[in-house]
C-alpha atoms as a PDB file:
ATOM      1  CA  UNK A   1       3.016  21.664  63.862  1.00  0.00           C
ATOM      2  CA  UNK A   2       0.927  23.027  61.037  1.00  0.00           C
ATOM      3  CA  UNK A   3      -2.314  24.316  61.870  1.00  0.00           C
ATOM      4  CA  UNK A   4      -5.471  24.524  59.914  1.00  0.00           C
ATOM      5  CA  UNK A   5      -8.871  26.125  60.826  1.00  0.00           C
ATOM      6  CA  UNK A   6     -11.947  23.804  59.495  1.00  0.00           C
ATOM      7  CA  UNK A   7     -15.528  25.166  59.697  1.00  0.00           C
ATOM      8  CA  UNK A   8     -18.495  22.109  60.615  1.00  0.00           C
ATOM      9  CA  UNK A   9     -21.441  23.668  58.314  1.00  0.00           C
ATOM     10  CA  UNK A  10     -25.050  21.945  58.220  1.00  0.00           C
ATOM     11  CA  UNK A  11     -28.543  22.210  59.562  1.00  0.00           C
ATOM     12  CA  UNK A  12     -29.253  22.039  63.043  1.00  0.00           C
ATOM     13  CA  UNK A  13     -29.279  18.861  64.615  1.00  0.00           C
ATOM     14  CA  UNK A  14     -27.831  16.806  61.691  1.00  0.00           C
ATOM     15  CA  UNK A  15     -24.758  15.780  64.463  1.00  0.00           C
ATOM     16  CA  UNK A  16     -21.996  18.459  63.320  1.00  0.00           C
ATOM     17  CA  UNK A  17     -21.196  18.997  67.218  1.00  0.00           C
ATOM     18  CA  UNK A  18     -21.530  15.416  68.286  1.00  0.00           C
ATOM     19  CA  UNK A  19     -19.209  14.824  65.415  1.00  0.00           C
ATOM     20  CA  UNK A  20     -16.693  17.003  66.758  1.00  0.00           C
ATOM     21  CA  UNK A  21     -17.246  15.429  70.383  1.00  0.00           C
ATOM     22  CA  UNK A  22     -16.430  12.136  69.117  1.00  0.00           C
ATOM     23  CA  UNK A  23     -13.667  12.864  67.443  1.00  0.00           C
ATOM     24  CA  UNK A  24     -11.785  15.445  70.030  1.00  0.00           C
ATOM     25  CA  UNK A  25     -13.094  13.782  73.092  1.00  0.00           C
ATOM     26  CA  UNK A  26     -14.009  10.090  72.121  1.00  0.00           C
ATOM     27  CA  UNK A  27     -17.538  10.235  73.193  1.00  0.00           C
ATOM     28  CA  UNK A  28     -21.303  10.578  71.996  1.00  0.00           C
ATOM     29  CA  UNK A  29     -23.859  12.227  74.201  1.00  0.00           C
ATOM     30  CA  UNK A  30     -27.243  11.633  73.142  1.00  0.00           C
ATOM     31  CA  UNK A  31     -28.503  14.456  75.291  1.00  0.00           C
ATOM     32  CA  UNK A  32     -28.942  17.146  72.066  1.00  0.00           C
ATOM     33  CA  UNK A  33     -27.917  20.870  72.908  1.00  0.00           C
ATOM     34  CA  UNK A  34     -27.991  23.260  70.270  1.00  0.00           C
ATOM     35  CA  UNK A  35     -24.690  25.264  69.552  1.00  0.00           C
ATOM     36  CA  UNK A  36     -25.433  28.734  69.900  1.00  0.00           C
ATOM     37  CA  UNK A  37     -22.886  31.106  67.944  1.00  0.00           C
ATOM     38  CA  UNK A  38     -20.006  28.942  67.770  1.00  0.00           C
ATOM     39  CA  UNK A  39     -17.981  26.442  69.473  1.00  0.00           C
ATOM     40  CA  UNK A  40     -14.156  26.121  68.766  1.00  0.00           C
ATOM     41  CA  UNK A  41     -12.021  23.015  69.720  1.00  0.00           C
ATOM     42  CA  UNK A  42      -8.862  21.527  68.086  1.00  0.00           C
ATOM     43  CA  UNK A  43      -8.096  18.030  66.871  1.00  0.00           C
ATOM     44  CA  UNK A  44      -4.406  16.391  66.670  1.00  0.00           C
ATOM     45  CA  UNK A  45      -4.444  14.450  63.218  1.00  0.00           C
ATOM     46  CA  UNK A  46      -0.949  12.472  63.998  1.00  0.00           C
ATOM     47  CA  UNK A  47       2.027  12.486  61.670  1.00  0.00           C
ATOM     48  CA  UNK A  48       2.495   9.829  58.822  1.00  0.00           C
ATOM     49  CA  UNK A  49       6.029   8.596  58.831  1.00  0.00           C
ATOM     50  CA  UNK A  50       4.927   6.718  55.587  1.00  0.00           C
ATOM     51  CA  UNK A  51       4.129  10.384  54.011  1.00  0.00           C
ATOM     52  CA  UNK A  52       7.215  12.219  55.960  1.00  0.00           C
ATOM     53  CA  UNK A  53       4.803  14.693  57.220  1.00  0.00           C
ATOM     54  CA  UNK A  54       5.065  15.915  60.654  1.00  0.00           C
ATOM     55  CA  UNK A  55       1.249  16.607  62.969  1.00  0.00           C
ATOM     56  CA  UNK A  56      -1.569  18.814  62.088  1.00  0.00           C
ATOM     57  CA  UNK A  57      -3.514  20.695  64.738  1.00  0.00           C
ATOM     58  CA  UNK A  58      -7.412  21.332  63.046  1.00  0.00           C
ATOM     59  CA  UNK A  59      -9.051  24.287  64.728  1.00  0.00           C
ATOM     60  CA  UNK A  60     -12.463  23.065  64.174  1.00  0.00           C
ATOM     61  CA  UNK A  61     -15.474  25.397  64.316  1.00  0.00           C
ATOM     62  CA  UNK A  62     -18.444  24.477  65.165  1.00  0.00           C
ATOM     63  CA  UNK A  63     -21.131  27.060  63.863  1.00  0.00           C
ATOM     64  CA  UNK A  64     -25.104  27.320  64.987  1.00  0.00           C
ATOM     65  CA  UNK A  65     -27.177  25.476  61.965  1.00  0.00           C
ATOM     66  CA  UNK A  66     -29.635  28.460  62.060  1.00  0.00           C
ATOM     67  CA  UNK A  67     -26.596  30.467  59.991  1.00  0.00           C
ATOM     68  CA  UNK A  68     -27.616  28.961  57.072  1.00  0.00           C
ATOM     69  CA  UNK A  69     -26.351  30.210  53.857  1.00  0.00           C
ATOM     70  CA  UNK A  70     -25.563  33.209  55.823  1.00  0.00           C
ATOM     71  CA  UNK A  71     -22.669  31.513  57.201  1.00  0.00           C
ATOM     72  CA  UNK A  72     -20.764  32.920  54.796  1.00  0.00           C
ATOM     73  CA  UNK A  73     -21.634  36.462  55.556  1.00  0.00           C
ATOM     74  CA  UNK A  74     -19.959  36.148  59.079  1.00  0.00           C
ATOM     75  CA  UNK A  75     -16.093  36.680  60.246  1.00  0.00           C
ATOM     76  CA  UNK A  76     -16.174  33.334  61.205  1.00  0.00           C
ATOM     77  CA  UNK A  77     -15.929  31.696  57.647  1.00  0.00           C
ATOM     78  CA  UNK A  78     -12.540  34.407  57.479  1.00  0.00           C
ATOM     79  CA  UNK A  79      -9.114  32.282  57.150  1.00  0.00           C
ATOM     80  CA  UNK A  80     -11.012  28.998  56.758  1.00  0.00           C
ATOM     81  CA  UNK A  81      -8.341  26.128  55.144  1.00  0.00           C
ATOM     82  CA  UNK A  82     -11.619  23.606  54.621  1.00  0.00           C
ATOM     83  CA  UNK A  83     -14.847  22.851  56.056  1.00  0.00           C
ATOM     84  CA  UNK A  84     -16.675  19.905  57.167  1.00  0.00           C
ATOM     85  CA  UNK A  85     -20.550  19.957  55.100  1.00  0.00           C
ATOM     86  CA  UNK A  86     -22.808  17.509  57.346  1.00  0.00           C
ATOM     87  CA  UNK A  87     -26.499  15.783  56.924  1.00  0.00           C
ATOM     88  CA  UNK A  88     -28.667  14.196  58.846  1.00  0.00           C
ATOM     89  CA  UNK A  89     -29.334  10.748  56.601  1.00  0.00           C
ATOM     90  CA  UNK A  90     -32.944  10.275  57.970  1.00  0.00           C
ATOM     91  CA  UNK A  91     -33.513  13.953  57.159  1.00  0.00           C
ATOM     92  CA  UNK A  92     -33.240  14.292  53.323  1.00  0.00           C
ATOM     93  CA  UNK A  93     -33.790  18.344  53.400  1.00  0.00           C
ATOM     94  CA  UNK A  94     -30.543  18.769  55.383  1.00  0.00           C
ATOM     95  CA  UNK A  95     -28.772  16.117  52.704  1.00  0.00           C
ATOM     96  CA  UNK A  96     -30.129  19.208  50.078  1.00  0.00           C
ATOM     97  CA  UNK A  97     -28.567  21.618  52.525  1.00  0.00           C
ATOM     98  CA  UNK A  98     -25.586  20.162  52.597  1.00  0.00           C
ATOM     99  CA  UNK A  99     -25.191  19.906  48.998  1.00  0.00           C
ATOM    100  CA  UNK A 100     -25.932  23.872  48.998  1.00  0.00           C
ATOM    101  CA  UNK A 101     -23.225  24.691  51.186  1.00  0.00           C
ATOM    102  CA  UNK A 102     -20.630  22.398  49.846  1.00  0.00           C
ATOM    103  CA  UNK A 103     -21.163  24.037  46.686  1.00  0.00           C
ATOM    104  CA  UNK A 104     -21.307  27.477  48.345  1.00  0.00           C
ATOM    105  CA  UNK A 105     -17.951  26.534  50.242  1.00  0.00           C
ATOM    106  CA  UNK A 106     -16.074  25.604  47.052  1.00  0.00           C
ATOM    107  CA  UNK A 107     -17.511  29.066  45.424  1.00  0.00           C
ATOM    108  CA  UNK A 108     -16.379  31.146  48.370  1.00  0.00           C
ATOM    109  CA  UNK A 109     -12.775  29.607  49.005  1.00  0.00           C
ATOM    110  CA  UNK A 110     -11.982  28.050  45.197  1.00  0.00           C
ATOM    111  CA  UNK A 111      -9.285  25.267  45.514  1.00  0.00           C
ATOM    112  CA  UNK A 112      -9.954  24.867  49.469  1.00  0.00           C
ATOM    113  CA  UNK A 113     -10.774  20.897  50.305  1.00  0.00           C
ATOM    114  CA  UNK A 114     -14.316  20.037  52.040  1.00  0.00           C
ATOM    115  CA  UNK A 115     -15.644  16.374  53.176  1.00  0.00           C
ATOM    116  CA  UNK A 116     -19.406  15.842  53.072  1.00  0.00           C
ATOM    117  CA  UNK A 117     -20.435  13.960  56.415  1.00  0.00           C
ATOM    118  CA  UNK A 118     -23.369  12.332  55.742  1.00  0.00           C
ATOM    119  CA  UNK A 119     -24.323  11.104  59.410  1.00  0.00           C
ATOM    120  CA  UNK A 120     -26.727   8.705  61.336  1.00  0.00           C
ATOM    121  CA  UNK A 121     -25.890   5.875  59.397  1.00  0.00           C
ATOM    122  CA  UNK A 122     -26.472   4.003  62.232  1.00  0.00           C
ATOM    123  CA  UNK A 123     -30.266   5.034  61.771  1.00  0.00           C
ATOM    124  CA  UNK A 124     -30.822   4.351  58.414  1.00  0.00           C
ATOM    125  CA  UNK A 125     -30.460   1.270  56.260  1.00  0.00           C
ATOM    126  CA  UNK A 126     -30.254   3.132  52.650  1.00  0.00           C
ATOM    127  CA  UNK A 127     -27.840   6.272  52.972  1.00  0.00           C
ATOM    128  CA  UNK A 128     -28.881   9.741  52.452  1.00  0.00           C
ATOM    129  CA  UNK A 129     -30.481  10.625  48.846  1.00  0.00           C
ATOM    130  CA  UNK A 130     -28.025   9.071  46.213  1.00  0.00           C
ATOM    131  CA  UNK A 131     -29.277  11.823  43.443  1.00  0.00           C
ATOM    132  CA  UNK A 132     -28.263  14.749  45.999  1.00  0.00           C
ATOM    133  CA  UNK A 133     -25.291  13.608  47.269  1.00  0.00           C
ATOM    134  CA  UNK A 134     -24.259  12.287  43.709  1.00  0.00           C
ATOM    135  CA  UNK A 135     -23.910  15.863  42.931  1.00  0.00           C
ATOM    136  CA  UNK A 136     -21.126  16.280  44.984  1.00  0.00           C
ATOM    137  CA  UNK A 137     -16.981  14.962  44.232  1.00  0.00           C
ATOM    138  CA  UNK A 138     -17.745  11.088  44.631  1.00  0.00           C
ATOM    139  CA  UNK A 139     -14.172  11.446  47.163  1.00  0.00           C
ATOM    140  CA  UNK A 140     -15.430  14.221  49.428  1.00  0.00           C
ATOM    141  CA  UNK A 141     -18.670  12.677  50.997  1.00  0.00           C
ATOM    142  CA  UNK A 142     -17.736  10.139  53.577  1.00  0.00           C
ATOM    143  CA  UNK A 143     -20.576   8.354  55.434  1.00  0.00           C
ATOM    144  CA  UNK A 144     -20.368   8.435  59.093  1.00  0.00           C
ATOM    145  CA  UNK A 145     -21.676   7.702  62.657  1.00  0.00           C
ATOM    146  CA  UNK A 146     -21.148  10.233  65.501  1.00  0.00           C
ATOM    147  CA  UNK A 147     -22.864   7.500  68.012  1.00  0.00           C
ATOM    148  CA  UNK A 148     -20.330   4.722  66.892  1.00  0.00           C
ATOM    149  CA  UNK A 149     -17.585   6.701  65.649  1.00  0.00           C
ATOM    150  CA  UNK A 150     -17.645   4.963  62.128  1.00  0.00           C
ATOM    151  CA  UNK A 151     -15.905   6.978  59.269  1.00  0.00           C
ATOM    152  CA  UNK A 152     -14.921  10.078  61.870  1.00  0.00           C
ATOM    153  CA  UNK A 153     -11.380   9.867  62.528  1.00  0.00           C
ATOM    154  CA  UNK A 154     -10.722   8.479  58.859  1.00  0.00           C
ATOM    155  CA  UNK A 155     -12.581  11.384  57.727  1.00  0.00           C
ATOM    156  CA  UNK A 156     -10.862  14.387  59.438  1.00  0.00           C
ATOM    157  CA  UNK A 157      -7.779  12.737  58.631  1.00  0.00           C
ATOM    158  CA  UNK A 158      -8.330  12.596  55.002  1.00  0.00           C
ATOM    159  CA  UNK A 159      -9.102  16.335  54.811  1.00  0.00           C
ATOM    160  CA  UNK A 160      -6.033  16.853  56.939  1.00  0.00           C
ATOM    161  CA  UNK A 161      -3.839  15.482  54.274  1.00  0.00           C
ATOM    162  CA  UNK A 162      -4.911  17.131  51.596  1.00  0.00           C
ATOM    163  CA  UNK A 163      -4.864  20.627  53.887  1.00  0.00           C
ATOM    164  CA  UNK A 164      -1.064  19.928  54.053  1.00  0.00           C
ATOM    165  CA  UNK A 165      -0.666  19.023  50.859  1.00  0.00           C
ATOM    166  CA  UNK A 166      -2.049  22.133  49.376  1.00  0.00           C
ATOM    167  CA  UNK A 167      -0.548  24.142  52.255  1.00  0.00           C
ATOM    168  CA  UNK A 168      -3.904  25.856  53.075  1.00  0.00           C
END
């Protein structure tokens, strides 16, 4: 099985744990607990007989919003394959944030895939801040729901792809 370690950057409370909760463990828990440090669980993406490609286990880590930018000053960024950038779309500042670290992700590990999450879209009718996010690839930000689930397995399994692809 290849294996791939995938960093969840963003603010705190923009849903980068309940993210990971819904997709490792099916579930939302609207009972909000701040990560402190970091949190590390791993994620299945199934093999695509279509593609010929066998499973790939993402180590996914989970990392305390109050890193900011600093994140990358840490051992924890150190043999990251990708990372998962998420907002909060009722909070435009953390949309901003995201934006920051997306770009700070791509300057730090050139050639290394990210996905934007832009989550809550359950909450808000008009996503995130189109001249923000519009800054970003137009194929790495995915909209998403960590209540409902919508977007969150097709997400993860997009950046798994192109992790084995790349062989990252």
């Amino acid at each position: 099985m290849f294996t791939a370690k995938v960093m969840l950057l963003g603010d705190m409370g923009v849903g980068k744990t309940s993210i990971m909760y819904r997709l490792v463990h099916d579930r939302f828990d609207g009972e909000y607990k701040s990560t402190l440090g970091v949190e590390v669980l791993s994620y299945d993406v199934p093999a695509d007989p279509a593609r010929g490609d066998g499973a790939t286990r993402l180590v996914l880590w989970d990392t305390d919003g109050d890193f900011g930018m600093r994140i990358f000053d840490t051992v924890y960024v150190t043999g990251a394959s990708a990372a998962i950038v998420v907002s909060d779309v009722t909070r435009p500042q953390t949309v901003a944030r995201m934006v920051e670290l997306a770009r700070s992700f791509e300057a730090r590990f050139p050639g290394r895939p990210y996905r934007a999450l832009v989550n809550k879209i359950d909450l808000a009718e008009a996503p995130g801040s189109a001249e923000q996010i519009g800054q970003l690839a137009r194929s790495s930000v995915k909209f998403v729901s960590a209540k409902s689930g919508a977007g969150v397995i097709e997400a993860f399994a997009e950046l798994a792809e192109t992790i084995r692809r790349r062989q990252l």
